[in-house]
Each structure stands twice: as structure tokens, then as C-alpha cells.
PDB file of N, CA and C in Angstrom:
ATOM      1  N   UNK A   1      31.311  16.851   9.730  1.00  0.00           N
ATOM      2  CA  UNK A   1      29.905  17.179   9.562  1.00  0.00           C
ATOM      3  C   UNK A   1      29.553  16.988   8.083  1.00  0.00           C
ATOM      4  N   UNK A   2      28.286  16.528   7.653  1.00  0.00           N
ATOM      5  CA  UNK A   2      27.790  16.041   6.319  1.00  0.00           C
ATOM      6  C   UNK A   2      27.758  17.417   5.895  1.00  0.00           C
ATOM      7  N   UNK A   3      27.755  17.544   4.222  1.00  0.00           N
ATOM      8  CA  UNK A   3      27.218  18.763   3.861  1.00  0.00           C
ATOM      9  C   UNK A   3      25.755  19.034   4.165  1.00  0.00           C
ATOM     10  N   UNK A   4      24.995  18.345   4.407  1.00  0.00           N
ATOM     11  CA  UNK A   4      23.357  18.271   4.132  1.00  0.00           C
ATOM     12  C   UNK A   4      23.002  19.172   5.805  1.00  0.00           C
ATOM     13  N   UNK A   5      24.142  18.765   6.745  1.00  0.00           N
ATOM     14  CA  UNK A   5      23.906  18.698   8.295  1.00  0.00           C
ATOM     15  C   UNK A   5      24.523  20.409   8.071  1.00  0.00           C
ATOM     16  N   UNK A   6      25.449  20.693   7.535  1.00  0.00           N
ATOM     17  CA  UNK A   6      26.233  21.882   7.491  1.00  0.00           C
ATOM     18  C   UNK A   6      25.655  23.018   6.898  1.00  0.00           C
ATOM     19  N   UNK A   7      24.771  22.407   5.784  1.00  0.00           N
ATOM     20  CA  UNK A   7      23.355  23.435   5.198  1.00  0.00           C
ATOM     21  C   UNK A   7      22.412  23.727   6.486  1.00  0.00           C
ATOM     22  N   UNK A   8      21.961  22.514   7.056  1.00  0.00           N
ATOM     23  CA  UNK A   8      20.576  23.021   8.117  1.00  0.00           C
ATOM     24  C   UNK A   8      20.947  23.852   9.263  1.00  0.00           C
ATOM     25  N   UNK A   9      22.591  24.011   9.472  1.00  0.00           N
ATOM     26  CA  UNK A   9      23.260  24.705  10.944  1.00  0.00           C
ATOM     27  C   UNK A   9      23.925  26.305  10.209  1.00  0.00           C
ATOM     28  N   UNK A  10      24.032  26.275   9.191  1.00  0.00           N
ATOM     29  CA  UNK A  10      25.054  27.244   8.870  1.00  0.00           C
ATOM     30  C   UNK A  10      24.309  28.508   8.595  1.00  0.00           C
ATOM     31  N   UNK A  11      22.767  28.448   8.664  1.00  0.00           N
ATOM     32  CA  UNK A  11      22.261  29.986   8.924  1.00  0.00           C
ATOM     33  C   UNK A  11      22.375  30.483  10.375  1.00  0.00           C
ATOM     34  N   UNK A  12      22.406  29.720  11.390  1.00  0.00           N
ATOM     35  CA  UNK A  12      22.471  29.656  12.813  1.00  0.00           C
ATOM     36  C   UNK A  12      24.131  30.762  13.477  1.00  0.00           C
ATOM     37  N   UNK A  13      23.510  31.467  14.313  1.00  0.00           N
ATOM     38  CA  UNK A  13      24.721  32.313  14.852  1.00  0.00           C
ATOM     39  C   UNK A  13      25.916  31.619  15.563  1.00  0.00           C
ATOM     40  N   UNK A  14      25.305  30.047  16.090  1.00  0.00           N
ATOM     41  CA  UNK A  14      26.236  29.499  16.848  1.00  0.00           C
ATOM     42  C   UNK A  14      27.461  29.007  15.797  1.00  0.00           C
ATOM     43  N   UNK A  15      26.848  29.037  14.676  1.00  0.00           N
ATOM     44  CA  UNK A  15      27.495  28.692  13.300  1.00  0.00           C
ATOM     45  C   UNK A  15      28.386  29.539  12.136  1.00  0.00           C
ATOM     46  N   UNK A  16      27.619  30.504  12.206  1.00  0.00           N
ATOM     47  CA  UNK A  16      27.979  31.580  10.957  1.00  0.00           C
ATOM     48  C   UNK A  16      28.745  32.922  11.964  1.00  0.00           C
ATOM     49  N   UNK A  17      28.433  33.131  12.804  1.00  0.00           N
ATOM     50  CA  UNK A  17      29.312  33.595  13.612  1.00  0.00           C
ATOM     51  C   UNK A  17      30.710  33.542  14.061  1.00  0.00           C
ATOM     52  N   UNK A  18      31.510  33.747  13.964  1.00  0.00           N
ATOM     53  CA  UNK A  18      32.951  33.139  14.157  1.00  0.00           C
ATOM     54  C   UNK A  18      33.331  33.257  15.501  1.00  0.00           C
ATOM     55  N   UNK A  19      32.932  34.301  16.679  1.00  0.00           N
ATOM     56  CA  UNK A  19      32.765  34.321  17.541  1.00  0.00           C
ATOM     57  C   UNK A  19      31.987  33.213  18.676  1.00  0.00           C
ATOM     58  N   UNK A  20      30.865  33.495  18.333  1.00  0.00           N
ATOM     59  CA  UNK A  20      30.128  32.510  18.496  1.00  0.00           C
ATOM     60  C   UNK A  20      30.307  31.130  18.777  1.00  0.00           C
ATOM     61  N   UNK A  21      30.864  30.837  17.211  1.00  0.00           N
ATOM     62  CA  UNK A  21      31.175  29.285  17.239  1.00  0.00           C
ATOM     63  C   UNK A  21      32.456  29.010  18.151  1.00  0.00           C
ATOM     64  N   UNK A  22      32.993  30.120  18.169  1.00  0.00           N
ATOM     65  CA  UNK A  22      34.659  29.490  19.044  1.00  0.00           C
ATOM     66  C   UNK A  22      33.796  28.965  20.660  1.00  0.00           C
ATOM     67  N   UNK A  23      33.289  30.199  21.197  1.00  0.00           N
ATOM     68  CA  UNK A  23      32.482  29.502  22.642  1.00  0.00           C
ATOM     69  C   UNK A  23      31.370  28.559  22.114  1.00  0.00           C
ATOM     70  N   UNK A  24      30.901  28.264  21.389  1.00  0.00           N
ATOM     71  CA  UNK A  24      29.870  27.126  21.749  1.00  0.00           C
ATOM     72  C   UNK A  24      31.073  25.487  21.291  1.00  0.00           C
ATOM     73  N   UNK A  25      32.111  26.030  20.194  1.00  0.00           N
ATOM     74  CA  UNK A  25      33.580  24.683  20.496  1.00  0.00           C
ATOM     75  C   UNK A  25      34.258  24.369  21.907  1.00  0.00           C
ATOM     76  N   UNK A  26      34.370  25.739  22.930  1.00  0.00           N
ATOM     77  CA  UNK A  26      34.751  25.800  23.753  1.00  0.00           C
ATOM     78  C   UNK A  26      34.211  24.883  24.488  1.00  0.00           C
ATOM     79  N   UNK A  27      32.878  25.041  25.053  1.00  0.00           N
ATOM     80  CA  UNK A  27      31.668  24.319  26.181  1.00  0.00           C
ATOM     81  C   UNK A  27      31.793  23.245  25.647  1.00  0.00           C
ATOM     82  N   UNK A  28      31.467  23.324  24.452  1.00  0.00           N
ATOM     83  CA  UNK A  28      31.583  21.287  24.178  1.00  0.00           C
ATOM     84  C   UNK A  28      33.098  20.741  24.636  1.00  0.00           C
ATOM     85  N   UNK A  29      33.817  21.152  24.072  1.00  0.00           N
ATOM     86  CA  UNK A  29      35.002  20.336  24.388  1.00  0.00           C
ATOM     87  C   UNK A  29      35.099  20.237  25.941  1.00  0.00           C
ATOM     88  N   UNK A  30      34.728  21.364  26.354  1.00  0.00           N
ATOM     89  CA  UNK A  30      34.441  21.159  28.034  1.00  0.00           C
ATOM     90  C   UNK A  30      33.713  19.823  28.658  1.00  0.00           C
ATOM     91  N   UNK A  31      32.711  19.737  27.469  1.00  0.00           N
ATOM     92  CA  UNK A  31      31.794  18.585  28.514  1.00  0.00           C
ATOM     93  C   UNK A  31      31.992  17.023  27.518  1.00  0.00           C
ATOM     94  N   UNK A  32      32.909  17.251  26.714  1.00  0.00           N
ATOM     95  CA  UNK A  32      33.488  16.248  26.265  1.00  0.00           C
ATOM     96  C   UNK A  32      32.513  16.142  24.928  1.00  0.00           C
ATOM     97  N   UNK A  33      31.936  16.625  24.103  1.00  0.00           N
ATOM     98  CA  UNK A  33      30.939  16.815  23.378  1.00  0.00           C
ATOM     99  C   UNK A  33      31.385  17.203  21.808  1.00  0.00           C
ATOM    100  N   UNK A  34      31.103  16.274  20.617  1.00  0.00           N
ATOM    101  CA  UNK A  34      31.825  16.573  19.305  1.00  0.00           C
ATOM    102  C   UNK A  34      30.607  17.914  19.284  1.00  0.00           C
ATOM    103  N   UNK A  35      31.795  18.847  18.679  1.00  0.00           N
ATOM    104  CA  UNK A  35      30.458  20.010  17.981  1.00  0.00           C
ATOM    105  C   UNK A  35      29.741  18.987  16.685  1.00  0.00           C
ATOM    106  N   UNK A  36      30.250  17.733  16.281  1.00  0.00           N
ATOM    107  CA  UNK A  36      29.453  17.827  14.901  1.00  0.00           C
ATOM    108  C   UNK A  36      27.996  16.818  15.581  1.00  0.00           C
ATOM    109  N   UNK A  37      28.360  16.491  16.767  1.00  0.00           N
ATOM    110  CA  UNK A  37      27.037  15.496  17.338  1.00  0.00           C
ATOM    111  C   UNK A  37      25.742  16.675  17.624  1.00  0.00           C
ATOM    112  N   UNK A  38      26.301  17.651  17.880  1.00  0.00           N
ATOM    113  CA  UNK A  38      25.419  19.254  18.438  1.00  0.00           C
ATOM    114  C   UNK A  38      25.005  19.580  17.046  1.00  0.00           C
ATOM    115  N   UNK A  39      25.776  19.499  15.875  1.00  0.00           N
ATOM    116  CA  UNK A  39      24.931  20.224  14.872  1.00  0.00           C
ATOM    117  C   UNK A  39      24.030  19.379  14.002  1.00  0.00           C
ATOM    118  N   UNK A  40      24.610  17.840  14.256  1.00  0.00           N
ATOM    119  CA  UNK A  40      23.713  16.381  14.267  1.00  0.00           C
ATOM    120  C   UNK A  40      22.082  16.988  14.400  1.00  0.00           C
ATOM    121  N   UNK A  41      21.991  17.095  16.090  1.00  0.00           N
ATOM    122  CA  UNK A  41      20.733  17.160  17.294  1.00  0.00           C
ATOM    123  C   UNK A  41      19.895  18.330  16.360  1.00  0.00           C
ATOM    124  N   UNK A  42      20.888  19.969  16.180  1.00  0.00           N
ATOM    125  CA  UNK A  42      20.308  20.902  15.861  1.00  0.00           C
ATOM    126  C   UNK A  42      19.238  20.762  14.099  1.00  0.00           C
ATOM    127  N   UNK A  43      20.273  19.914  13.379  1.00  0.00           N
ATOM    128  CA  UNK A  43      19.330  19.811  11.589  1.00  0.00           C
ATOM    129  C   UNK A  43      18.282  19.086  12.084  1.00  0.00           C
ATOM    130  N   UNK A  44      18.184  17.615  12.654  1.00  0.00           N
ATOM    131  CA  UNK A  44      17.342  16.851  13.437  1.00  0.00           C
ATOM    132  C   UNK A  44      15.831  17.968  13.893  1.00  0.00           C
ATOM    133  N   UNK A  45      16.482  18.687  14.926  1.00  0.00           N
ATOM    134  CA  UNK A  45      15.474  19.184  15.672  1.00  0.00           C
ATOM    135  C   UNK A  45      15.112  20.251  14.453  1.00  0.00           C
ATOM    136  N   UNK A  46      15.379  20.900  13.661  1.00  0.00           N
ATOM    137  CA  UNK A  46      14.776  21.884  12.629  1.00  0.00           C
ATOM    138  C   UNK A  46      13.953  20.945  11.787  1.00  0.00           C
ATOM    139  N   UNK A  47      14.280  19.939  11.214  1.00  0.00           N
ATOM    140  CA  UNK A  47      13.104  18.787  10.629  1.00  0.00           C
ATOM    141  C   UNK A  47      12.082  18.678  11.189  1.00  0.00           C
ATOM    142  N   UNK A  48      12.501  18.425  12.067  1.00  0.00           N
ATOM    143  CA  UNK A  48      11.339  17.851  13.410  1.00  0.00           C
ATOM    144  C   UNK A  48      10.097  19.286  13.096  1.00  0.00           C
ATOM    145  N   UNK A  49      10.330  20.133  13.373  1.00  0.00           N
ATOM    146  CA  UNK A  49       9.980  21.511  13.356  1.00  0.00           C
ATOM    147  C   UNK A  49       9.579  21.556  12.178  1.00  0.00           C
ATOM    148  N   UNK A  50       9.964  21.692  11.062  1.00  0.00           N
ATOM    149  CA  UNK A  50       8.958  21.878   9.931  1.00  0.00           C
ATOM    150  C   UNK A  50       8.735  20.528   9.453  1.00  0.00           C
ATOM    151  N   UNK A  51       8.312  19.426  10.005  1.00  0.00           N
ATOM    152  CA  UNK A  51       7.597  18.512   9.564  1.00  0.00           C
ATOM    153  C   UNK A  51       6.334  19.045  10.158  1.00  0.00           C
ATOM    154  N   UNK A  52       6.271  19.083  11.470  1.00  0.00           N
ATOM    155  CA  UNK A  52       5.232  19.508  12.387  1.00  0.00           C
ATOM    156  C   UNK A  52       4.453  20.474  11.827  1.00  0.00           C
ATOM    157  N   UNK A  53       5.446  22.378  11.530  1.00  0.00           N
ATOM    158  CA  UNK A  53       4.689  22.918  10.595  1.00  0.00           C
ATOM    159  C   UNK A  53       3.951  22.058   8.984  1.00  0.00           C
ATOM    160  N   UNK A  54       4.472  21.652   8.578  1.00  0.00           N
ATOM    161  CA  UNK A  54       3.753  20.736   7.405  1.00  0.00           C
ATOM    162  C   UNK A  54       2.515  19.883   7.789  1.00  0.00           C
ATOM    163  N   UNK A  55       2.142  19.042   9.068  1.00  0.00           N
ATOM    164  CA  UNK A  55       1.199  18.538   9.269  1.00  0.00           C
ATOM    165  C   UNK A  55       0.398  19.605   9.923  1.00  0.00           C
ATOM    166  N   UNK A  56       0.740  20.898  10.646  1.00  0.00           N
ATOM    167  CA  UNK A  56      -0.426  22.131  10.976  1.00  0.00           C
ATOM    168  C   UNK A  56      -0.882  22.062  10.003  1.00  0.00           C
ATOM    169  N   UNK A  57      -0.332  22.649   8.926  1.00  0.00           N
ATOM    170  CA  UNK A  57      -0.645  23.499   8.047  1.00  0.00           C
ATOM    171  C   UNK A  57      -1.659  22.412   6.976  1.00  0.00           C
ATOM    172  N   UNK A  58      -1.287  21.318   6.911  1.00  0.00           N
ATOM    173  CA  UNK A  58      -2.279  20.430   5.858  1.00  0.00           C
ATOM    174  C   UNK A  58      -3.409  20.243   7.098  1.00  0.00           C
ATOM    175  N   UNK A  59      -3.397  20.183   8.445  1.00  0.00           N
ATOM    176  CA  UNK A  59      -4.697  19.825   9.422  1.00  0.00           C
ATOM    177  C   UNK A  59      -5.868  21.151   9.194  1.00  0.00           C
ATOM    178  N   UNK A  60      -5.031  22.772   8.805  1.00  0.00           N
ATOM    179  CA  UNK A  60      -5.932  23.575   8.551  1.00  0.00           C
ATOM    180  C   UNK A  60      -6.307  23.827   7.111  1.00  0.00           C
ATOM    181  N   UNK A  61      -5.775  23.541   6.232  1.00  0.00           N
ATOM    182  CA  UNK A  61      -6.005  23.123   5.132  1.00  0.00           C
ATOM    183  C   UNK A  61      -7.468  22.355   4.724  1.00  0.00           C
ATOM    184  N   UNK A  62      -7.159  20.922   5.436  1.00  0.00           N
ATOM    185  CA  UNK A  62      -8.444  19.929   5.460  1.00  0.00           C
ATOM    186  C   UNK A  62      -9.272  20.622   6.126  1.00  0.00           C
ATOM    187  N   UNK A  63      -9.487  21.199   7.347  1.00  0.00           N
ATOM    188  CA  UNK A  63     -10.244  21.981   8.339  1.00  0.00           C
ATOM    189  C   UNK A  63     -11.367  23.346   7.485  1.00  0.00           C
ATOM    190  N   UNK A  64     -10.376  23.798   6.797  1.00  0.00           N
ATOM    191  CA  UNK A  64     -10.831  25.189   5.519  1.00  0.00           C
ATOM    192  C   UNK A  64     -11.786  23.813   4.666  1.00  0.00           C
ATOM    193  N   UNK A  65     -10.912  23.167   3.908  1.00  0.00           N
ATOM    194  CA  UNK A  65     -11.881  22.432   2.658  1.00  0.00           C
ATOM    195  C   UNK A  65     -13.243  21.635   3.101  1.00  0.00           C
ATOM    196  N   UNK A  66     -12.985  21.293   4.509  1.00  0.00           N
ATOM    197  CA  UNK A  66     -14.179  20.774   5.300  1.00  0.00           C
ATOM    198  C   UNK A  66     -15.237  21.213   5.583  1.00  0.00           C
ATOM    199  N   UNK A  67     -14.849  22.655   5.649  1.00  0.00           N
ATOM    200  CA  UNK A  67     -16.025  23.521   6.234  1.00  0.00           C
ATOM    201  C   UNK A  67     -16.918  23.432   4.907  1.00  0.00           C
ATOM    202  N   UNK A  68     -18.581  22.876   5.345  1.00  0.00           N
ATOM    203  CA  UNK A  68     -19.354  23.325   4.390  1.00  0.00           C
ATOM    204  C   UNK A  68     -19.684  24.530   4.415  1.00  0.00           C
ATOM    205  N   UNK A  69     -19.723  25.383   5.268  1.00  0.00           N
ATOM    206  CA  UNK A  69     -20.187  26.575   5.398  1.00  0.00           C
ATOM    207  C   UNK A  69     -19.379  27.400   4.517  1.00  0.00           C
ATOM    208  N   UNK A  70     -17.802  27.140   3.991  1.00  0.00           N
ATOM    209  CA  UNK A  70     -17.534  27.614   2.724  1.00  0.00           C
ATOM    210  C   UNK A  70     -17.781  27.558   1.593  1.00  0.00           C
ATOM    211  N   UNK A  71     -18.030  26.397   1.503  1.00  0.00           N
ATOM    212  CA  UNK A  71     -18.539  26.156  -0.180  1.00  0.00           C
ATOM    213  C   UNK A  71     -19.655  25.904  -0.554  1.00  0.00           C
ATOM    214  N   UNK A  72     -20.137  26.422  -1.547  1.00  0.00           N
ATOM    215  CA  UNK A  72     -21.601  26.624  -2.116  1.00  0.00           C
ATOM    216  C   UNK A  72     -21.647  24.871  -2.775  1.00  0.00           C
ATOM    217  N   UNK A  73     -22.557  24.187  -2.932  1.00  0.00           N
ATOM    218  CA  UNK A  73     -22.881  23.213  -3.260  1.00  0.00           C
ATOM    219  C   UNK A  73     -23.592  23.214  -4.551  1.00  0.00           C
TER     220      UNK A  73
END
């Protein structure tokens, strides 16, 4: 696993947990599955997620600065 991939998983319980991580190594190896392809999917899908928050948040942003009804002219 990259360090960069090991930063975005390692606040995660399936991660920082020692418990945890032994059953979620377990199931994968069960279904034939690298844990590092799972913690791949998981940094992936947290990007994904605050990119999304980042384009809310600039759509209400523009939405606030748009409104004339806020600003005095």
C-alpha cells in the first residue's frame, strides 16, 4: 500500500483497529481479494467524497454571492 493510500485508510476502524483489520484480512483473503486493492477503492471513494463536498460548497457559495437580494448596490 502507497503511503498517500495508507494516510486516507488509517483513520478508518477497519484500519486502525487491530481487531478489526484481522477480519476484514480474513473476508478478503476469503474472496480472493488484496486488502491493499480495498484500501485502493476506500482513499478513491473518500476523494470522490470531498471533491463533491468542494463543488457543494463553491455551488452555495456562487448561489450566496448571486443573490442580489444580499448585496446593497
Amino acid at each position: 500500500m502507497t503511503p498517500e493510500t495508507q494516510e486516507q485508510v488509517s483513520d478508518l476502524l477497519l484500519w486502525s483497529d487491530k481487531e478489526s483489520h484481522e477480519i476484514l484480512k480474513k473476508v478478503a483473503a476469503e474472496h480472493g481479494i488484496e486488502i491493499d486493492a480495498l484500501a485502493d477503492l476506500v482513499a478513491w471513494e473518500r476523494e470522490e467524497l470531498e471533491s463533491i463536498r468542494r463543488r457543494q460548497m463553491n455551488a452555495t457559495f456562487d448561489e450566496i454571492f448571486d443573490n442580489e437580494h444580499y448585496w446593497r448596490k
